[in-house]
Protein backbone atom coordinates (compact mmCIF):
# COMPACT_ATOMS: atom_id res chain seq x y z
CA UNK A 1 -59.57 51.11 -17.20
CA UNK A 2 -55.61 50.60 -17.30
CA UNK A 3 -55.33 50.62 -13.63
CA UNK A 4 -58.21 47.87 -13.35
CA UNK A 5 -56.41 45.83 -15.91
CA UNK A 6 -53.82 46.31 -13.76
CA UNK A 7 -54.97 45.56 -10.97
CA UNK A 8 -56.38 41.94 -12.25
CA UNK A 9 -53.45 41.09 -13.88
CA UNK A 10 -51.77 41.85 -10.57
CA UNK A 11 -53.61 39.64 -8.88
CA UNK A 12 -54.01 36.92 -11.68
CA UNK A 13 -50.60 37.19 -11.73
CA UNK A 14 -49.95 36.66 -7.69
CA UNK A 15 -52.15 33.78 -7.66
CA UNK A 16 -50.76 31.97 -10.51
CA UNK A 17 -47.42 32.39 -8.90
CA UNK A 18 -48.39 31.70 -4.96
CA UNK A 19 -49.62 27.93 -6.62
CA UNK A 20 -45.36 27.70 -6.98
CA UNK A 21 -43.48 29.69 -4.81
CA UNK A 22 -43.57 30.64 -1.21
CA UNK A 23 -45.70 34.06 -0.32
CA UNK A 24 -42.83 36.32 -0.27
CA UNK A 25 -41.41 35.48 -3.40
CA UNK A 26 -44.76 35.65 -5.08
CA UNK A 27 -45.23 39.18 -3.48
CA UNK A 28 -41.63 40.05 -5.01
CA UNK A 29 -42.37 38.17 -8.75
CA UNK A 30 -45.83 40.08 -8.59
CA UNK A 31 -44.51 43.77 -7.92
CA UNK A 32 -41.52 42.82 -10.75
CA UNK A 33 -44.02 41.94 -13.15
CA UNK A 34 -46.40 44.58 -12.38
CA UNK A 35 -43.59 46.94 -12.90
CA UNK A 36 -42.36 45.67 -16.26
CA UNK A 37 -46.01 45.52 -17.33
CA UNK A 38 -46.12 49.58 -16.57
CA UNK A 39 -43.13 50.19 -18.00
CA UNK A 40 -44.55 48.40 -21.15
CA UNK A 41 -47.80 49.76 -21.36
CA UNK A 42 -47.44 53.04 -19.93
CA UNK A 43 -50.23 55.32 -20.89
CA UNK A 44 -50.69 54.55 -24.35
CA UNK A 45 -49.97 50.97 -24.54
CA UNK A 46 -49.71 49.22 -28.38
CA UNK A 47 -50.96 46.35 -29.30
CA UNK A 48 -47.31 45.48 -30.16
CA UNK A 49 -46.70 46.19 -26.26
CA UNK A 50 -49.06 43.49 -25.55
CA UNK A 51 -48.21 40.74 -27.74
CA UNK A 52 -44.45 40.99 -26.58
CA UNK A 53 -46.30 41.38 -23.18
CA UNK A 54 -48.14 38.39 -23.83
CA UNK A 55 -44.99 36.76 -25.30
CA UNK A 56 -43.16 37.22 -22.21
CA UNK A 57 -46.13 36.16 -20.11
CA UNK A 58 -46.26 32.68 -22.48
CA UNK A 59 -42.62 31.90 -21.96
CA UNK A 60 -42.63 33.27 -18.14
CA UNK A 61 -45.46 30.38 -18.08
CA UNK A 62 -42.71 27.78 -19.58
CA UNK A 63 -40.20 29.20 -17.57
CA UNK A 64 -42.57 28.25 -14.50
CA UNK A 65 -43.67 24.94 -16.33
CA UNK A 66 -40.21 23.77 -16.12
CA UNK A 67 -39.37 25.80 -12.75
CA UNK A 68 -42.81 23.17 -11.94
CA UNK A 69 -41.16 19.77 -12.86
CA UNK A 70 -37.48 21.58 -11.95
CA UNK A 71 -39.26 21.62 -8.61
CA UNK A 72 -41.11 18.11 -9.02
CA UNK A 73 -37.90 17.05 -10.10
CA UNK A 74 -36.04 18.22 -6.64
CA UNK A 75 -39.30 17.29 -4.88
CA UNK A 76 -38.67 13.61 -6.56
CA UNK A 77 -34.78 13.83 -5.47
CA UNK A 78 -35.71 14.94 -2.18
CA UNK A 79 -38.13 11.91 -1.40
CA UNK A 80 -34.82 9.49 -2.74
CA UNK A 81 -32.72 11.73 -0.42
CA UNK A 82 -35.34 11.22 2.31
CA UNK A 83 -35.08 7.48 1.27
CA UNK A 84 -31.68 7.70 1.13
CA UNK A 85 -30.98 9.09 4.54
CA UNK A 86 -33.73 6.84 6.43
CA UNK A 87 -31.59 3.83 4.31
CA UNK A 88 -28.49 5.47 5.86
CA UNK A 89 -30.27 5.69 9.43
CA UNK A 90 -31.06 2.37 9.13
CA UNK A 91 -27.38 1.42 8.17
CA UNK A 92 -26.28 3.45 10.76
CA UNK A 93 -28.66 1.99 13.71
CA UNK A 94 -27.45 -1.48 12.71
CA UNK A 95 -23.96 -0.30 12.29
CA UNK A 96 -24.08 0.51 15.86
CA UNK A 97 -26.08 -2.50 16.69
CA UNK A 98 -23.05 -4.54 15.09
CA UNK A 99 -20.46 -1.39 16.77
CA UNK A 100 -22.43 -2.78 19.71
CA UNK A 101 -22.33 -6.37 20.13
CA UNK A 102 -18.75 -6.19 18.26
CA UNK A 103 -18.06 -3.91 21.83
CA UNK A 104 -19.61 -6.11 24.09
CA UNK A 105 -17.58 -9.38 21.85
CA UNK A 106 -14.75 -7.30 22.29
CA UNK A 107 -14.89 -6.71 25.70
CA UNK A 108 -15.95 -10.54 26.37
CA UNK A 109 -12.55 -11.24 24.06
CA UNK A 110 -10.81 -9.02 26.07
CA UNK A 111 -11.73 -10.19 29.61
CA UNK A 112 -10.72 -13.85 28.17
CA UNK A 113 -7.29 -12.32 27.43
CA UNK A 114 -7.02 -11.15 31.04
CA UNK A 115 -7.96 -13.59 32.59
CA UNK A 116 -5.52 -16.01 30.30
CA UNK A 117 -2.88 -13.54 30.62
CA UNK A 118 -3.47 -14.09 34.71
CA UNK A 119 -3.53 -17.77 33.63
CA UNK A 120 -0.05 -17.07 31.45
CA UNK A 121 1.45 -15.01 34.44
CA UNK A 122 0.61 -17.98 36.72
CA UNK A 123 1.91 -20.50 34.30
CA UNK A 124 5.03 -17.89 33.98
CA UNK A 125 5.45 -18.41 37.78
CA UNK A 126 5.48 -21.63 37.83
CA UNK A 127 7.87 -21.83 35.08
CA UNK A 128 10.19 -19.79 36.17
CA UNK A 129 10.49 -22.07 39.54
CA UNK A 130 11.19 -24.92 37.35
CA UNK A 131 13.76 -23.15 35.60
CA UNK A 132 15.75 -22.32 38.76
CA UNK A 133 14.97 -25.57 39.70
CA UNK A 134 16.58 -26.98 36.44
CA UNK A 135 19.43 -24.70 36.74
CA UNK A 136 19.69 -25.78 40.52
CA UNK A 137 19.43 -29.75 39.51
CA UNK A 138 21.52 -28.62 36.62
CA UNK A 139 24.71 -27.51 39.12
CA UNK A 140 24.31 -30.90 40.83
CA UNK A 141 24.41 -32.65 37.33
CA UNK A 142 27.20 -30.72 36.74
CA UNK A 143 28.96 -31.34 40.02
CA UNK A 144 28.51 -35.31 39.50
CA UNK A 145 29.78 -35.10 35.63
CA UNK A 146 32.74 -33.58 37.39
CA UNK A 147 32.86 -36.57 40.02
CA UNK A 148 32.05 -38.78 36.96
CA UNK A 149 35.25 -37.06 34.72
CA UNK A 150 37.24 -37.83 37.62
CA UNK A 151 36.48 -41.23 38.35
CA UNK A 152 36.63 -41.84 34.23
CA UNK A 153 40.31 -40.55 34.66
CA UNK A 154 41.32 -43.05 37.35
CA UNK A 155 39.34 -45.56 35.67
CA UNK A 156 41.17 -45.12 32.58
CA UNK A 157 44.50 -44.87 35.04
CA UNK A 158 43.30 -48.26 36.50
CA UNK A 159 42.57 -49.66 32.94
CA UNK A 160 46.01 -48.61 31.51
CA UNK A 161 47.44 -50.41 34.95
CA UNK A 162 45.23 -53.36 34.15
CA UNK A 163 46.35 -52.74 30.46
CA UNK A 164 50.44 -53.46 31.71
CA UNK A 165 49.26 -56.31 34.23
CA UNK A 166 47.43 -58.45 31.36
CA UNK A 167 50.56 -57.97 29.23
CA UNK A 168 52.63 -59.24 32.46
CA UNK A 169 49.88 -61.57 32.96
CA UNK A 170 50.53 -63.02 29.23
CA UNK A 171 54.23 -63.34 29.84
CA UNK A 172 53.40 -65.30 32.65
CA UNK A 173 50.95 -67.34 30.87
CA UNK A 174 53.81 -68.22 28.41
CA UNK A 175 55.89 -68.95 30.85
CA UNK A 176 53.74 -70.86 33.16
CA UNK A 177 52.58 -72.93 29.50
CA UNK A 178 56.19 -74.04 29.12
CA UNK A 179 55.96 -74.59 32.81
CA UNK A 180 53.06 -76.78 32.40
CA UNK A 181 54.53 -78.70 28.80
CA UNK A 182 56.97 -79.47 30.97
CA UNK A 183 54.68 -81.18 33.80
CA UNK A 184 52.87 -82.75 31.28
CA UNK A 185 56.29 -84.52 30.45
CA UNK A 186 56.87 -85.18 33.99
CA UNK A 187 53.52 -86.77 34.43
CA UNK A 188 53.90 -88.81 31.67
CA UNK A 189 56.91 -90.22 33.61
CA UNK A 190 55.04 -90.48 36.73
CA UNK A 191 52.17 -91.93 34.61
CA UNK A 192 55.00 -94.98 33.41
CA UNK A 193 56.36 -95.34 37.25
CA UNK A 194 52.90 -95.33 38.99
CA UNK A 195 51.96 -98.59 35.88
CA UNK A 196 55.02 -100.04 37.68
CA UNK A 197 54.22 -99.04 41.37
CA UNK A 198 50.59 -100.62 40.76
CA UNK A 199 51.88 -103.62 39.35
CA UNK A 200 54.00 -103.97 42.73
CA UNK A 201 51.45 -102.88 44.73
CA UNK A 202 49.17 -105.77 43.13
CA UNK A 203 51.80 -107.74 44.48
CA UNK A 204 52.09 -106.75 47.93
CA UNK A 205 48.72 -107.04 48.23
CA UNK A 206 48.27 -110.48 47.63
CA UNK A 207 50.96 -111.10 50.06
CA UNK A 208 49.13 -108.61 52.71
CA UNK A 209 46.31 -110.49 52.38
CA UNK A 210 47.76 -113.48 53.88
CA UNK A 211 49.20 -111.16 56.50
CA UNK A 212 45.58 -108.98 57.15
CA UNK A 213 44.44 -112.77 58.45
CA UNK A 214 46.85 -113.49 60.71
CA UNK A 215 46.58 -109.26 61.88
CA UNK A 216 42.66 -109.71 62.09
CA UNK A 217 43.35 -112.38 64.40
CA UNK A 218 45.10 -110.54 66.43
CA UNK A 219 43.31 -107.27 66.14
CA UNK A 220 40.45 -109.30 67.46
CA UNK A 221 42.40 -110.87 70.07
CA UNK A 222 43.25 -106.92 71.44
CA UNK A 223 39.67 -106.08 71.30
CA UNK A 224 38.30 -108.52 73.66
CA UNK A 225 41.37 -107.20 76.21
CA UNK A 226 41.05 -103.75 75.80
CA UNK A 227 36.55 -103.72 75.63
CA UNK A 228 37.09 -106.03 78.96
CA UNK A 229 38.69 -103.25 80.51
CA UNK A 230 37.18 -99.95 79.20
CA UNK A 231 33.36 -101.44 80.21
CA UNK A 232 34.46 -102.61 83.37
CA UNK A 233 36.02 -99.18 84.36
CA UNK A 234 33.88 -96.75 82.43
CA UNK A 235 30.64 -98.96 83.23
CA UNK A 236 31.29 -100.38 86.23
CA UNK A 237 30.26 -103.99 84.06
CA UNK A 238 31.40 -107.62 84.64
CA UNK A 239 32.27 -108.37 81.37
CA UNK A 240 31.84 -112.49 80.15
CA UNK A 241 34.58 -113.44 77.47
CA UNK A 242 34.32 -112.16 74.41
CA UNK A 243 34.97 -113.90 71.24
CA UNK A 244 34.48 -114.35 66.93
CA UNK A 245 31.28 -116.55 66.51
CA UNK A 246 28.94 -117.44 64.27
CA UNK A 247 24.79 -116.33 64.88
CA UNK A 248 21.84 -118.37 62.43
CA UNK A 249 19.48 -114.94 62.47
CA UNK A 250 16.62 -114.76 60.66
CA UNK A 251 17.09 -117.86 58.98
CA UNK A 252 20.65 -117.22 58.08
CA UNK A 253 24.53 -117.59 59.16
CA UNK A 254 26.26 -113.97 60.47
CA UNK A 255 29.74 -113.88 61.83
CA UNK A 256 30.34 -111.56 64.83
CA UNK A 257 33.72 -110.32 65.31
CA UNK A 258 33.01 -109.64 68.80
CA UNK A 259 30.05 -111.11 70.50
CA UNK A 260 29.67 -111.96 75.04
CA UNK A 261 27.29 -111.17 77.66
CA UNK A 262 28.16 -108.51 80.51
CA UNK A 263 25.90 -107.66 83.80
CA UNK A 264 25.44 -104.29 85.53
CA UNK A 265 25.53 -104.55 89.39
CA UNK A 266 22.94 -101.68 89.25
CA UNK A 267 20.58 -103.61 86.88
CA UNK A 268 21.09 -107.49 88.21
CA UNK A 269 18.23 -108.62 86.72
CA UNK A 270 18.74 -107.40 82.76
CA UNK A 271 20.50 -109.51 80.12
CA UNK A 272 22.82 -107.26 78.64
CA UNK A 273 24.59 -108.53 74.89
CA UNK A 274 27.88 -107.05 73.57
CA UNK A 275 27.70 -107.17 69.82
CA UNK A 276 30.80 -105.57 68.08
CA UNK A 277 32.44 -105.11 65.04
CA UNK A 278 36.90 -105.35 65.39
CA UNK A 279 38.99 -103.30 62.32
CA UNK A 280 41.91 -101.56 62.04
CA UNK A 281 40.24 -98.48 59.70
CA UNK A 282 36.81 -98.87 60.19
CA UNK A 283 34.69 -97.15 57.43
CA UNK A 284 31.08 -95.55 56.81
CA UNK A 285 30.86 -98.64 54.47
CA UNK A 286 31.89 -101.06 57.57
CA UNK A 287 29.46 -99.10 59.93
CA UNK A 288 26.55 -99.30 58.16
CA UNK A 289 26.93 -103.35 57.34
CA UNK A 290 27.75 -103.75 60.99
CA UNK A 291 24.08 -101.41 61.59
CA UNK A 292 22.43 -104.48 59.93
CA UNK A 293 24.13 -106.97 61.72
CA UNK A 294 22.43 -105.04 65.34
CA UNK A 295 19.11 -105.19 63.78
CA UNK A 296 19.13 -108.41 63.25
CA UNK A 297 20.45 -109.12 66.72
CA UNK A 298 17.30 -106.99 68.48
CA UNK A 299 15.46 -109.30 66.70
CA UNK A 300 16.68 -112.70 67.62
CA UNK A 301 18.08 -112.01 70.94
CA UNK A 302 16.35 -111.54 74.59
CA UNK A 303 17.60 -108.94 76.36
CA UNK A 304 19.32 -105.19 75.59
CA UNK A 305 21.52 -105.15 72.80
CA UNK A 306 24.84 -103.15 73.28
CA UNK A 307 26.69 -102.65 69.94
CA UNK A 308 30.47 -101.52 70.06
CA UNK A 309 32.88 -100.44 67.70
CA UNK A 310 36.59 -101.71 67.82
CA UNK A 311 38.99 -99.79 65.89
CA UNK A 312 42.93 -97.92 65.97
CA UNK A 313 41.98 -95.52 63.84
CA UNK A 314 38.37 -93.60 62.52
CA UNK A 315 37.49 -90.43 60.10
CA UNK A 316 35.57 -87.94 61.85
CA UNK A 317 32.25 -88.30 59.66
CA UNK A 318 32.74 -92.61 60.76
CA UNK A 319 32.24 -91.42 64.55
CA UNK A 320 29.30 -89.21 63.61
CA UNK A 321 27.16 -91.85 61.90
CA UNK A 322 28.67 -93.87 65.09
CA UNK A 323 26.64 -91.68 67.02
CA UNK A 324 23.73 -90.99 65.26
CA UNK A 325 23.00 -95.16 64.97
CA UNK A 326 23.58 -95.02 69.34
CA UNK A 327 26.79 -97.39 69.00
CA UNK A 328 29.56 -96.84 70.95
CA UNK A 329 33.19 -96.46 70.03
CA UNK A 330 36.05 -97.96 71.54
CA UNK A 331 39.78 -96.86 70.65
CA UNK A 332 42.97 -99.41 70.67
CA UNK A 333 44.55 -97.51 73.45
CA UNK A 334 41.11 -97.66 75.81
CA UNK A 335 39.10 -94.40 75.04
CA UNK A 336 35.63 -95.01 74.72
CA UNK A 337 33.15 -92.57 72.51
C-alpha cells in the first residue's frame, strides 16, 4: 500500500512539475522528493509525518507558484528583451543605413576635395608663375627706381643750378630795371626831341611839296626816255611819244602819268596802248589805284592794253602784286620786270 502511494505521488508529483520545468529537472525534483517523502514516512509513517509532508508539499506548491510568475515574469522580460533587441536591430540596420549613405556622402565629399585640391594645385601653379613673374617685373621696377633715384639726384643737381641762376637771374633783373628806369628817362628825352623833329619835319614837308612837283615833272620826263628805250630793245617796239594826259573813261576825267601808242614789227596790224603809272617809291597802295586805272582803259580803248610801271625804287611784295595783276615793271636805270 506504501509503495503504491508512492508510486502515485511519484508520478503526481513528476507531472505537476514537468507543467514547469524542463524533463530532466523534473526527473531530478521527482527522485528528491520521492526521497524526502521515504525518509519521512518510512515504514510506519505518522500522521504528524504527513501533515509536515503535506506542509512542505503546500509551500513547495507556493514556492512553484512564484517560481510560475518568477518564470512569467522572465518570460515577460524576455519578450521586452526580444523587443528590445529587434528595437536595437532596427537601430542598428538604420545606423548602418545612415553609416552608409554618411560613407557614400563622405566619399562624394571627399572626391570634391580631390578634385578641388587638383583645382588648388593648379591654381597653386599658376600662382606661383605669377609670383616669379612679380618678383621678375619686381627687379625691373627696382632697376628703374634706381634709374629714377638717379635722375631725381641730377634733377635736384639741375634744380639747385637753376636755384643759383634765378638768383643771378634776379640780380640781373635789378640791374637791367635800373637799366630800363634809366631808358625810360632817355625816352622821355627822345619823346621831347622827336615833338621838335616833327614840328620841323611838318615844315620841310610843306616846302617838299613844292619841290615833289617840280621832281614829278621830271621823274615823268625820265620815264618817257628810259620806257622809249627798254621797249624798243627788250621788245623790239617802235615806241610813239609818251606823255601826262588826261582820259574822260566811263563818264569821268583820269590823269595818266604815262600814256602813247607803240607797234610790233611782228604784229603790224595790232594797236598796241602804253598805259603807265611814273613814282619815285611806288607802293601796294599806288599799284592797286593804278590796277583801276587799266580796267578802265580795256574798257574804253580799241586795241591791247600794255600797262607799265615806272619807278627808282620798289618793296619786294610791290613787284609781286606787279606780277600777279600781268603789269610790267620798269627800273630808272633800264631793267625791265
Amino acid at each position: 500500500m506504501n509503495d503504491l502511494l508512492r508510486r502515485i505521488d511519484r508520478t503526481l508529483i513528476f507531472e505537476r512539475l514537468l507543467s514547469t520545468f524542463p524533463e530532466p529537472q523534473a526527473e531530478v525534483l521527482t527522485e528528491t522528493i520521492s526521497l524526502a517523502v521515504g525518509q519521512v514516512w518510512g515504514d510506519v509513517a505518522t500522521k504528524t509525518d504527513v501533515d509536515e509532508l503535506k506542509e512542505a508539499l503546500r509551500r513547495l506548491a507556493e514556492a512553484q507558484a512564484r517560481t510560475e510568475r518568477r518564470v512569467e515574469e522572465l518570460a515577460e522580460a524576455q519578450r521586452r528583451t526580444d523587443e528590445s533587441v529587434r528595437a536595437l536591430a532596427e537601430a542598428q540596420r538604420r545606423t548602418e543605413e545612415e553609416f552608409r549613405q554618411y560613407r557614400e556622402a563622405s566619399e562624394a565629399r571627399f572626391a570634391r576635395i580631390e578634385a578641388a585640391l587638383d583645382r588648388l594645385a593648379e591654381a597653386q601653379a599658376r600662382t606661383d608663375e605669377s609670383v616669379r613673374a612679380l618678383a621678375e617685373a619686381q627687379a625691373r621696377i627696382e632697376e628703374r627706381v634706381g634709374r629714377l633715384e638717379a635722375a631725381v639726384e641730377a634733377l635736384a643737381e639741375a634744380q639747385r643750378r637753376t636755384d643759383e641762376s634765378v638768383r643771378a637771374l634776379a640780380e640781373a633783373q635789378a640791374r637791367t630795371e635800373e637799366r630800363v628806369t634809366r631808358l625810360e628817362e632817355a625816352v622821355a628825352r627822345l619823346a621831347e626831341a622827336q615833338a621838335r623833329t616833327e614840328r620841323k619835319v611838318d615844315q620841310l614837308a610843306r616846302q617838299v611839296g613844292g619841290l615833289s612837283e617840280t621832281i614829278g615833272g621830271d621823274l615823268e620826263d625820265i620815264a618817257y626816255i628810259v620806257i622809249h628805250k627798254v621797249l624798243g630793245r627788250e621788245l623790239g617796239w617802235k615806241v610813239g611819244e609818251l606823255k601826262r594826259v588826261w582820259q574822260k573813261w566811263d563818264g569821268q576825267q583820269r590823269e595818266v602819268n604815262i600814256f602813247g601808242e607803240a607797234h610790233d614789227p611782228q604784229r603790224p596790224a595790232q594797236r598796241i596802248w602804253i598805259v603807265g603809272e611814273a613814282k619815285h617809291n611806288l607802293t601796294l597802295r599806288e599799284v592797286e589805284k593804278f590796277a583801276r586805272t587799266v580796267e578802265m582803259a580795256r574798257r574804253n580803248l580799241e586795241g591791247e592794253i600794255f600797262p607799265v610801271c615806272f619807278c627808282y625804287r620798289a618793296r619786294p611784295e610791290v613787284q609781286e602784286r606787279i606780277r600777279e595783276l600781268g603789269f610790267r615793271l620798269v627800273f630808272s636805270y633800264g631793267e625791265l620786270v
